[in-house]
Each structure stands twice: as structure tokens, then as C-alpha cells.
Protein backbone atom coordinates (compact mmCIF):
# COMPACT_ATOMS: atom_id res chain seq x y z
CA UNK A 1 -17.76 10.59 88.31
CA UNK A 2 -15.67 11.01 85.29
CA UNK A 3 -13.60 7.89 83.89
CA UNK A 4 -10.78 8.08 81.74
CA UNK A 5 -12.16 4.92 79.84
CA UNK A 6 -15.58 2.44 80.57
CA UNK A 7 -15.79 -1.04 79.23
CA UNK A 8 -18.80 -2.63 78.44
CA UNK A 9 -18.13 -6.58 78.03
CA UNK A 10 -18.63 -10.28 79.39
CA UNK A 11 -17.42 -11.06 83.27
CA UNK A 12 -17.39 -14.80 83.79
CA UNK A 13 -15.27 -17.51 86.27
CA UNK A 14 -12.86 -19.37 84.18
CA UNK A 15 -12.29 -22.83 85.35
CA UNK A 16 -9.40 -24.18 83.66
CA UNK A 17 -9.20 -27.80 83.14
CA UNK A 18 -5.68 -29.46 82.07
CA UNK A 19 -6.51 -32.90 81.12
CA UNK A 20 -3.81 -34.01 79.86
CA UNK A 21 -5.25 -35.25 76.15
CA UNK A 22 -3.18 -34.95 73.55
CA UNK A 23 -4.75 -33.62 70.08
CA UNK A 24 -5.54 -35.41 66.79
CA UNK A 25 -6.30 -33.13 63.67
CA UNK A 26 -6.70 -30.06 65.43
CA UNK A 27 -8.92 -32.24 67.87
CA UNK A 28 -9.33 -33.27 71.69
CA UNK A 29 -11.26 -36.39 71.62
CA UNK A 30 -12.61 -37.63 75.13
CA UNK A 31 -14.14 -41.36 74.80
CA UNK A 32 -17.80 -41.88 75.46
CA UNK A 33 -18.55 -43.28 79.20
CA UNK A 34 -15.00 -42.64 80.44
CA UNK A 35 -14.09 -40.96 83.63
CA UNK A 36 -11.01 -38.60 83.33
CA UNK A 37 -9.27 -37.74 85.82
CA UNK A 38 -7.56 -34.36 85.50
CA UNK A 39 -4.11 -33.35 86.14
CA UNK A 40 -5.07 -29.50 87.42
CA UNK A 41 -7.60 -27.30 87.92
CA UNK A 42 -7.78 -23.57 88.76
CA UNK A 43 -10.48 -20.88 88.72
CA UNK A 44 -10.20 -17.15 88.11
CA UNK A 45 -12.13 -14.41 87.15
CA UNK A 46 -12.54 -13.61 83.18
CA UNK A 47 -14.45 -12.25 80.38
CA UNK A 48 -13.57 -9.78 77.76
CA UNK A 49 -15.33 -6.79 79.70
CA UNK A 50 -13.69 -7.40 82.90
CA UNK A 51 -10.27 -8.13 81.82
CA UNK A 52 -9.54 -5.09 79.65
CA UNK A 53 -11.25 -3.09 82.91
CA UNK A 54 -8.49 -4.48 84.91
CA UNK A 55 -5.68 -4.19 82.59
CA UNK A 56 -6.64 -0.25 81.88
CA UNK A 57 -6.69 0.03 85.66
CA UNK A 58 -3.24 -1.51 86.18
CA UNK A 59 -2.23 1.19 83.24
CA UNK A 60 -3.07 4.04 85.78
CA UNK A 61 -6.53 4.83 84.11
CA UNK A 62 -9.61 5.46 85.65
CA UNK A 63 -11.40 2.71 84.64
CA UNK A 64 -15.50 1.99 85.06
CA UNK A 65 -16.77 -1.74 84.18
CA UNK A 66 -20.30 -1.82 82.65
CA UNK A 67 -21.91 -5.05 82.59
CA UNK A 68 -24.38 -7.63 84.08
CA UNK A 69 -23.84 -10.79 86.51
CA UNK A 70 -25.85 -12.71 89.00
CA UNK A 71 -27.29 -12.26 92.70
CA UNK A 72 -24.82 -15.07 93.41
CA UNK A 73 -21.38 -15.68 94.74
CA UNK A 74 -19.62 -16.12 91.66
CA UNK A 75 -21.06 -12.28 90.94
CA UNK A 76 -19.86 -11.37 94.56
CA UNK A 77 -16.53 -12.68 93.82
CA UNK A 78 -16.09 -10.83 90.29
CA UNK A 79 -17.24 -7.63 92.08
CA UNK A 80 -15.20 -8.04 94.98
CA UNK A 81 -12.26 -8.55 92.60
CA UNK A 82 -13.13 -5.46 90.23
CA UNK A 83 -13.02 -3.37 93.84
CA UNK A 84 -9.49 -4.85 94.67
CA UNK A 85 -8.47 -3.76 91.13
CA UNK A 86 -9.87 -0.09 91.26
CA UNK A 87 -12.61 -0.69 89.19
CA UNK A 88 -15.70 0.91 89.62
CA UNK A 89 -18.83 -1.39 88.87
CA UNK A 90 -21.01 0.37 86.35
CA UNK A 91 -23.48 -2.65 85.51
CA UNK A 92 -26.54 -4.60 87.20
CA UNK A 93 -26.77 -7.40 89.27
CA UNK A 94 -29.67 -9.88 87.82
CA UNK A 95 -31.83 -12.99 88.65
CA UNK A 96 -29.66 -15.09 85.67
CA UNK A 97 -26.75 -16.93 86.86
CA UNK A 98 -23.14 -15.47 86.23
CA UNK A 99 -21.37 -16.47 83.13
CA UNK A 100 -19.11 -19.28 84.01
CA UNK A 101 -16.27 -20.57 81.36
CA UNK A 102 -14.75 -24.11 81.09
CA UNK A 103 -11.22 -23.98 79.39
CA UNK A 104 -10.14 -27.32 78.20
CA UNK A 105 -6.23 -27.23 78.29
CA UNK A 106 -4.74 -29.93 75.78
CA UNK A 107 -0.96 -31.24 76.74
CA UNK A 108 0.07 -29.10 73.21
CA UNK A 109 -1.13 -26.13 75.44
CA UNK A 110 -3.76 -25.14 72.88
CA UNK A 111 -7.62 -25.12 74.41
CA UNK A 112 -11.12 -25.30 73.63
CA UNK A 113 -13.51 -22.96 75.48
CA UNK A 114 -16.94 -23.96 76.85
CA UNK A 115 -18.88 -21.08 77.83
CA UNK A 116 -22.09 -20.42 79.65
CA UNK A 117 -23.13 -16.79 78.99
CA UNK A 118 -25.85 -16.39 81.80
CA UNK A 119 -26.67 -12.86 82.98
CA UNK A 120 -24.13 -11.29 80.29
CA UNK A 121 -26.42 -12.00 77.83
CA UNK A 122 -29.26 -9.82 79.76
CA UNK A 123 -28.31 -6.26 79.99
CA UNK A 124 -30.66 -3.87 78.71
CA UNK A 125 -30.57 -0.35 77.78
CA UNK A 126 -33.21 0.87 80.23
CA UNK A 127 -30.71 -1.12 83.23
CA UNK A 128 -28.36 1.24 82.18
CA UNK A 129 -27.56 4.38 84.19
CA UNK A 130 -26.68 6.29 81.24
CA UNK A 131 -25.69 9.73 83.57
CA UNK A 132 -23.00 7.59 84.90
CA UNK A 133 -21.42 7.03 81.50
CA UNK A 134 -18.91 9.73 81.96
CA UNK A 135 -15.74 9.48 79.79
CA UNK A 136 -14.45 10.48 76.19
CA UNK A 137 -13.18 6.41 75.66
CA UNK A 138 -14.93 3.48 75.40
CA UNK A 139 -14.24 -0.16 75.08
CA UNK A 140 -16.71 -2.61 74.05
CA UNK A 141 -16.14 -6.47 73.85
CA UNK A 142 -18.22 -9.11 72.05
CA UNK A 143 -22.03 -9.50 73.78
CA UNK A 144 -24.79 -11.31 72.17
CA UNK A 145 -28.95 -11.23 73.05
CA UNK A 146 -30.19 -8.70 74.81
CA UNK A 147 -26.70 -6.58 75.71
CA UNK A 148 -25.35 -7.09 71.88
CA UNK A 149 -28.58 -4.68 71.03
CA UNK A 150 -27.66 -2.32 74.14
CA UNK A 151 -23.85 -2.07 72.46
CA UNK A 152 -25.61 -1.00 69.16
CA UNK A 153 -28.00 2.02 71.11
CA UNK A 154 -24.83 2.80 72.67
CA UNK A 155 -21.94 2.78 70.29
CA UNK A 156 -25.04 5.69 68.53
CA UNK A 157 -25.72 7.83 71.17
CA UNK A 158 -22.05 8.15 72.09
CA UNK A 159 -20.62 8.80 68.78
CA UNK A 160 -23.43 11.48 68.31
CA UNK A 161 -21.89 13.10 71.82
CA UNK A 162 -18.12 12.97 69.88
CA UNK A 163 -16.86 10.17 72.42
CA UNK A 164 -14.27 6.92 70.85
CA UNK A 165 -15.71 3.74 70.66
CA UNK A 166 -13.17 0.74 70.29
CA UNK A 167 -14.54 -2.46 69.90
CA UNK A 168 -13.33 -5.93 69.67
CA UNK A 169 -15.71 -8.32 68.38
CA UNK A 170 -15.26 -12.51 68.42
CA UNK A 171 -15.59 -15.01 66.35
CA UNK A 172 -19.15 -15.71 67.32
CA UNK A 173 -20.29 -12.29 66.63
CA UNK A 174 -17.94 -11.54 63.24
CA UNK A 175 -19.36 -14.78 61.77
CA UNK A 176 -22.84 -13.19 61.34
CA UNK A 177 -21.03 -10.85 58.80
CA UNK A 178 -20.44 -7.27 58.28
CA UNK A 179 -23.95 -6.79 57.78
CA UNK A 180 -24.93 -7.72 61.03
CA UNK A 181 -22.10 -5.82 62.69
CA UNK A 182 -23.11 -2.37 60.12
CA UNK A 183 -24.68 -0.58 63.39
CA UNK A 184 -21.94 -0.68 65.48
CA UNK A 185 -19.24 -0.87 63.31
CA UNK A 186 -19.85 2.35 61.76
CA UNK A 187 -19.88 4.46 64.94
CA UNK A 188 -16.35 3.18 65.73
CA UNK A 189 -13.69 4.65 66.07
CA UNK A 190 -10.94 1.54 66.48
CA UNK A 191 -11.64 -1.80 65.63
CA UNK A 192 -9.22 -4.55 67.02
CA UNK A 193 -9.96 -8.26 66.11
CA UNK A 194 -7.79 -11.36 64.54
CA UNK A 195 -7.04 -12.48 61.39
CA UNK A 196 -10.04 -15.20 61.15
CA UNK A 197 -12.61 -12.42 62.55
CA UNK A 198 -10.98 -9.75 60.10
CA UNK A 199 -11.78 -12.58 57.26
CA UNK A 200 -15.10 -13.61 58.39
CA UNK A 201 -16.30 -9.69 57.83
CA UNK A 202 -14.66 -8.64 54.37
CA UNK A 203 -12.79 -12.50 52.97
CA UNK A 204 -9.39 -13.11 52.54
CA UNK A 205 -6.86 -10.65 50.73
CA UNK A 206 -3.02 -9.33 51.61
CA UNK A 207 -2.94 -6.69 54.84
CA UNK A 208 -3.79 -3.66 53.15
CA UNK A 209 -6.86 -5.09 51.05
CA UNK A 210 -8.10 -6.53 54.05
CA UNK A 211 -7.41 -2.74 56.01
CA UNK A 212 -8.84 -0.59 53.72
CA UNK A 213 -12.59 -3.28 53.51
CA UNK A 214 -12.72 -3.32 57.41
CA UNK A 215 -11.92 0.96 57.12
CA UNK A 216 -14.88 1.35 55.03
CA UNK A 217 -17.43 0.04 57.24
CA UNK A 218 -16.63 2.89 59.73
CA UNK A 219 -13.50 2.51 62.16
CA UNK A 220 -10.48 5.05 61.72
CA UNK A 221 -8.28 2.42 63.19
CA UNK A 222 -7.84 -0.94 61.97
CA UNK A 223 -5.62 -3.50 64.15
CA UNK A 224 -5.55 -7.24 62.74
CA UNK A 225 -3.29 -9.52 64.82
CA UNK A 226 -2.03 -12.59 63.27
CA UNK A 227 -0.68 -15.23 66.47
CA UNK A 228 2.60 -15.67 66.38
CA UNK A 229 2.86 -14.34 63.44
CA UNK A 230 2.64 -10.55 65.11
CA UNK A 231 0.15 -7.90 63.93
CA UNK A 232 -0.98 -5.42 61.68
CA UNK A 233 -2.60 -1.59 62.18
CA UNK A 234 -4.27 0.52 59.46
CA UNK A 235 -4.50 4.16 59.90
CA UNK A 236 -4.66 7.44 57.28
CA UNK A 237 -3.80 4.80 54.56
CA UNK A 238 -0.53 3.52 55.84
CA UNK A 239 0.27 -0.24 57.18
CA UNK A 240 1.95 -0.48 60.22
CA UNK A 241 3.89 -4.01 61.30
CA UNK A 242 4.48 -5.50 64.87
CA UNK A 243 6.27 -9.02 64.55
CA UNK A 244 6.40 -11.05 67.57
CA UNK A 245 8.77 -12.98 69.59
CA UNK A 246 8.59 -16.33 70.75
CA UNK A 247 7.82 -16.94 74.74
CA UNK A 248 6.66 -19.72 76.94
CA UNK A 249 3.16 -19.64 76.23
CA UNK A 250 1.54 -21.63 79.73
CA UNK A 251 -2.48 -20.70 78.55
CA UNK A 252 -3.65 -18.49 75.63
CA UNK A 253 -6.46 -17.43 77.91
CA UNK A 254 -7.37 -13.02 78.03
CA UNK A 255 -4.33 -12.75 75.10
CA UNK A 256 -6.41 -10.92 72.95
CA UNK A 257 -8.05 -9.03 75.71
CA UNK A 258 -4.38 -8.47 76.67
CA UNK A 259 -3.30 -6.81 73.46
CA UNK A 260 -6.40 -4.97 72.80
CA UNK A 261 -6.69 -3.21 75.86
CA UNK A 262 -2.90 -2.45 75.62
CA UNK A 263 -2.75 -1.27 72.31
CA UNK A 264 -6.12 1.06 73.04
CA UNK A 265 -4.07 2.61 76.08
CA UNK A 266 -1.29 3.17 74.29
CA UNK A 267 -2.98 5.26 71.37
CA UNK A 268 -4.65 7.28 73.89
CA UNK A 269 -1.32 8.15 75.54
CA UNK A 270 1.01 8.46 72.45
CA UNK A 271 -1.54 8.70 69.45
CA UNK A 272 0.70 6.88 67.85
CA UNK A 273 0.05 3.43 66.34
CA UNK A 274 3.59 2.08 66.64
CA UNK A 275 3.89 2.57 69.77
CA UNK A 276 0.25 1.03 70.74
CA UNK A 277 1.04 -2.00 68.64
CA UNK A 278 4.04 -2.57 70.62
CA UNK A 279 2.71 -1.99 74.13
CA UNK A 280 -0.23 -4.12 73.58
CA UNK A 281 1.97 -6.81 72.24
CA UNK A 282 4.27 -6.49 75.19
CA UNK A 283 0.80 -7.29 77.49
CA UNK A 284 -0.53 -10.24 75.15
CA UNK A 285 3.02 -11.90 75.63
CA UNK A 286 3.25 -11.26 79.44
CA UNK A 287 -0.95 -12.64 79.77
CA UNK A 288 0.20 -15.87 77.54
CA UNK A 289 3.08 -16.47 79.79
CA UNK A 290 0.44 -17.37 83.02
CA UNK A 291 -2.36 -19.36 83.64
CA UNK A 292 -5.80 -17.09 84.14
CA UNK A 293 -6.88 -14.36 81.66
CA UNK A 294 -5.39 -11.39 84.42
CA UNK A 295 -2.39 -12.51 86.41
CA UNK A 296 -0.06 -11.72 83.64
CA UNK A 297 -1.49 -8.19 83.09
CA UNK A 298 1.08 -5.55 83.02
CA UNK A 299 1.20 -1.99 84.96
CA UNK A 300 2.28 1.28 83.02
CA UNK A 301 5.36 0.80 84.82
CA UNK A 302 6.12 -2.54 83.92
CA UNK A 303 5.78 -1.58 80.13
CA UNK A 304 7.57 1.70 80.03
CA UNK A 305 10.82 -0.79 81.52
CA UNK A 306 10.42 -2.86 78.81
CA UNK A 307 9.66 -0.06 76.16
């Protein structure tokens, strides 16, 4: 079955904890031997593979999801979910436990993340159905272990066969350096990632020094986004600003999945990069405005009222 785009990326449950502690130095403390008791807590489904799969979906593509989770019910309820979202499941269903995230929600609304990667970590290239990888886009989000060295087989064989690669790599990945990164980054063809990731790979410098160092290692498309401060593209040499407004952020949870995935659709559909920039920021700005890394997700419709 052809796709009009196939991620390959994380699926966890987020449980999101709001605790009420305040922060001290960029820190939530939480006092040895205490019991806390918590002021809310939700779950939902996340992970950087499964979120962009459902916001390409609710942009009207045809959208596969390739990744791994458990023979358990958290994996039953991700899968049930990707079904309800017109995702078609892609993966394999393994023996580890599904990745499960703990968000811990500070009353300054910022958060730390605990993560359990379980079965994401696990998907190899011989689990793959590679005959069912039909589609000229693909999206790949951060994996580590066994899948990070799938992503690299992949992000070869499908550049070879002339198909676009974007990829959007975290922290925990971009800290390993460039080096690390050198298989996959050079089959690329867009690279979307924030300012801190950006530096991690190539050091600090202004926007276009920073561009043109990420460029070289292989993507055509560069896309550095800053917070609140907006974002940045790179393409045939020439900048290219978004600035963003200021909204009610509720949970920073899926924001960069958000963007990514928006600003990915919308160079598919326009080929331009202005126009990418501004529908993924329109997404990261709805996602931030909600609690859970999907509700805030926008449809095609949705965007084009706002464009």
C-alpha cells in the first residue's frame, strides 16, 4: 500500500504529573523520604514517532507508523489509538515492555521528562517488512540501541532509491556529535532540531554560520527553532525567519514534534520554506496550548483558517 509519508520513531504513554513544586535555579527539588501528594495526573499516548504519524494524518496524508512496542496493554492502547487516527501500524510487537514517559510538570509550567525506552529501543532491520515501505517521504525521530542502527541502514537504502528523509534528532542523540550522527545525517534530505541540538553538532555561531555547518554534513534543508524566540530555515543559501507569538502555554509536551511534522507537511505541499515555517509554527503553538503531546494537533483545515 502506498503512503504519502512513514514515520519511524518512539511510541510511549505519557503520564503527566503536576506536582505543584516550584523551581530553584532551573531546578525541581523533591526532599528525600517525603510523600507528595500531587495536584493532577493524566495519561496519553506519546513519542516522537507516533505523534508526527498522527499529526500528518490529521493533515489529510496517508500516513504509515513504523516502530516497536510491547505484547501488553499499553501497546494495545497505542495501536488502538494509531487505528482511530488513520494510521496504519508498520512496526512489531515485542517481548520488551512499551516505552512509558513520566512528565514532571513544575507550577512555572516548565517539566522534566523521565523516560523508559523499553521495546523502542529493540527494532531491528531484519523485523522490518521492508516491501511495505512504500512512499517517496520519510520522517524519522530520535531512536537509540538497536533501532538507532536500523535508522542508519535505512536513511541508506532509501536515499539510494531517490526517496526524502527528514529527521529530527534529540538532545540525547545530537550530544554524541556530528560524528556519530555522519551516517544518517548525510542521506538527509531535511534536518529539523533546536537551537541546543543545532549547537551540540557544529558549536555556537549567528544563524547562518550555524546553517551553512549543519548543510555540510548532508541535509538540503536546515530548520533551527529557537522557543519563544521563533525559528530559523536554511535553504539554497538564503535564511529564512519565523518569529513567534506569545500564547498560554498549559504543557510543552509533542511541541517540537508539533512543528516538525508541520513544517515537513507544509514543504511537501507548497515547497516553499516560508510557508512550512509558518504552518508548523501554527501546530507547535496550538500542541503547547493543551495538556498531552496530540490533543492540540491541528487538521489541514484548521491551518489553512488560520493561514
Amino acid at each position: 500500500m502506498k503512503h504519502e509519508i512513514i514515520t519511524f520513531g518512539s511510541a510511549v504513554i505519557d503520564a503527566f504529573v503536576d506536582t505543584g513544586i516550584g523551581e530553584l535555579n532551573k531546578q525541581m527539588c523533591y526532599m528525600i523520604g517525603t510523600k507528595i501528594a500531587v495536584n493532577d495526573l493524566k495519561f496519553s499516548t506519546g513519542g516522537g514517532g507516533t505523534n508526527t504519524a498522527v499529526a500528518f494524518s490529521r493533515l489529510g496524508l496517508k500516513t504509515g507508523f513504523l516502530g516497536k512496542v510491547g505484547k501488553d496493554a499499553n501497546g494495545d492502547t497505542l495501536l488502538k489509538e494509531l487505528k482511530k487516527e488513520k494510521v496504519d501500524f508498520l512496526g512489531k510487537r515485542g517481548s520488551e515492555m512499551t516505552g512509558y514517559s513520566v512528565i514532571l510538570d513544575s507550577i512555572q509550567r516548565n517539566r522534566t521528562v523521565l523516560t523508559y525506552k523499553g521495546a523502542n529501543d529493540h527494532l531491528k532491520l531484519n523485523e522490518v517488512n521492508t516491501k511495505a515501505l512504500d512512499s517517496d517521504w520519510y520522517y524519522f525521530s530520535s531512536m537509540t540501541g538497536d533501532s538507532y542502527i536500523t535508522q542508519e541502514k535505512l536513511t541508506e537504502i532509501l536515499n539510494k532509491k531517490g526517496k526524502k528523509i527528514a529527521y529530527n534528532p534529540s538532545s540525547y542523540i545530537t550530544k554524541k556529535g556530528a560524528e556519530y550522527l555522519g551516517k544518517i545525517l548525510k542521506n538527509i534530505f531535511i534536518l529539523v532540531l533546536n537551537k541546543e541540538e543545532a549547537e551540540n553538532l557544529v558549536g555556537r555561531g549567528d544563524e547562518k554560520e550555524m546553517s551553512q555547518r549543519l548543510s555540510e554534513l548532508g541535509p538540503k534543508i536546515v530548520c533551527i527553532t529557537d522557543g519563544e524566540n521563533g525559528n530559523w530555515s536554511y535553504y539554497n543559501g538564503k535564511i529564512f525567519r519565523m518569529n513567534a507569538k506569545k500564547v498560554n502555554v498549559k504543557e510543552a509536551t509533542g511541541a517540537g514534534d508539533g512543528f516538525a511534522s508541520g513544517f515537513v507537511y507544509g514543504f511537501m505541499k507548497f515547497g516553499n520554506i516560508e510557508k512550512a515555517a509558518k504552518i508548523g509554527t501554527f501546530n507547535a503553538e496550538s500542541v503547547i496550548q493543551k495538556k498531552g503531546a496530540k490533543i492540540g494537533l491541528l487538521t489541514w483545515k484548521e491551518i489553512r483558517n488560520k493561514i
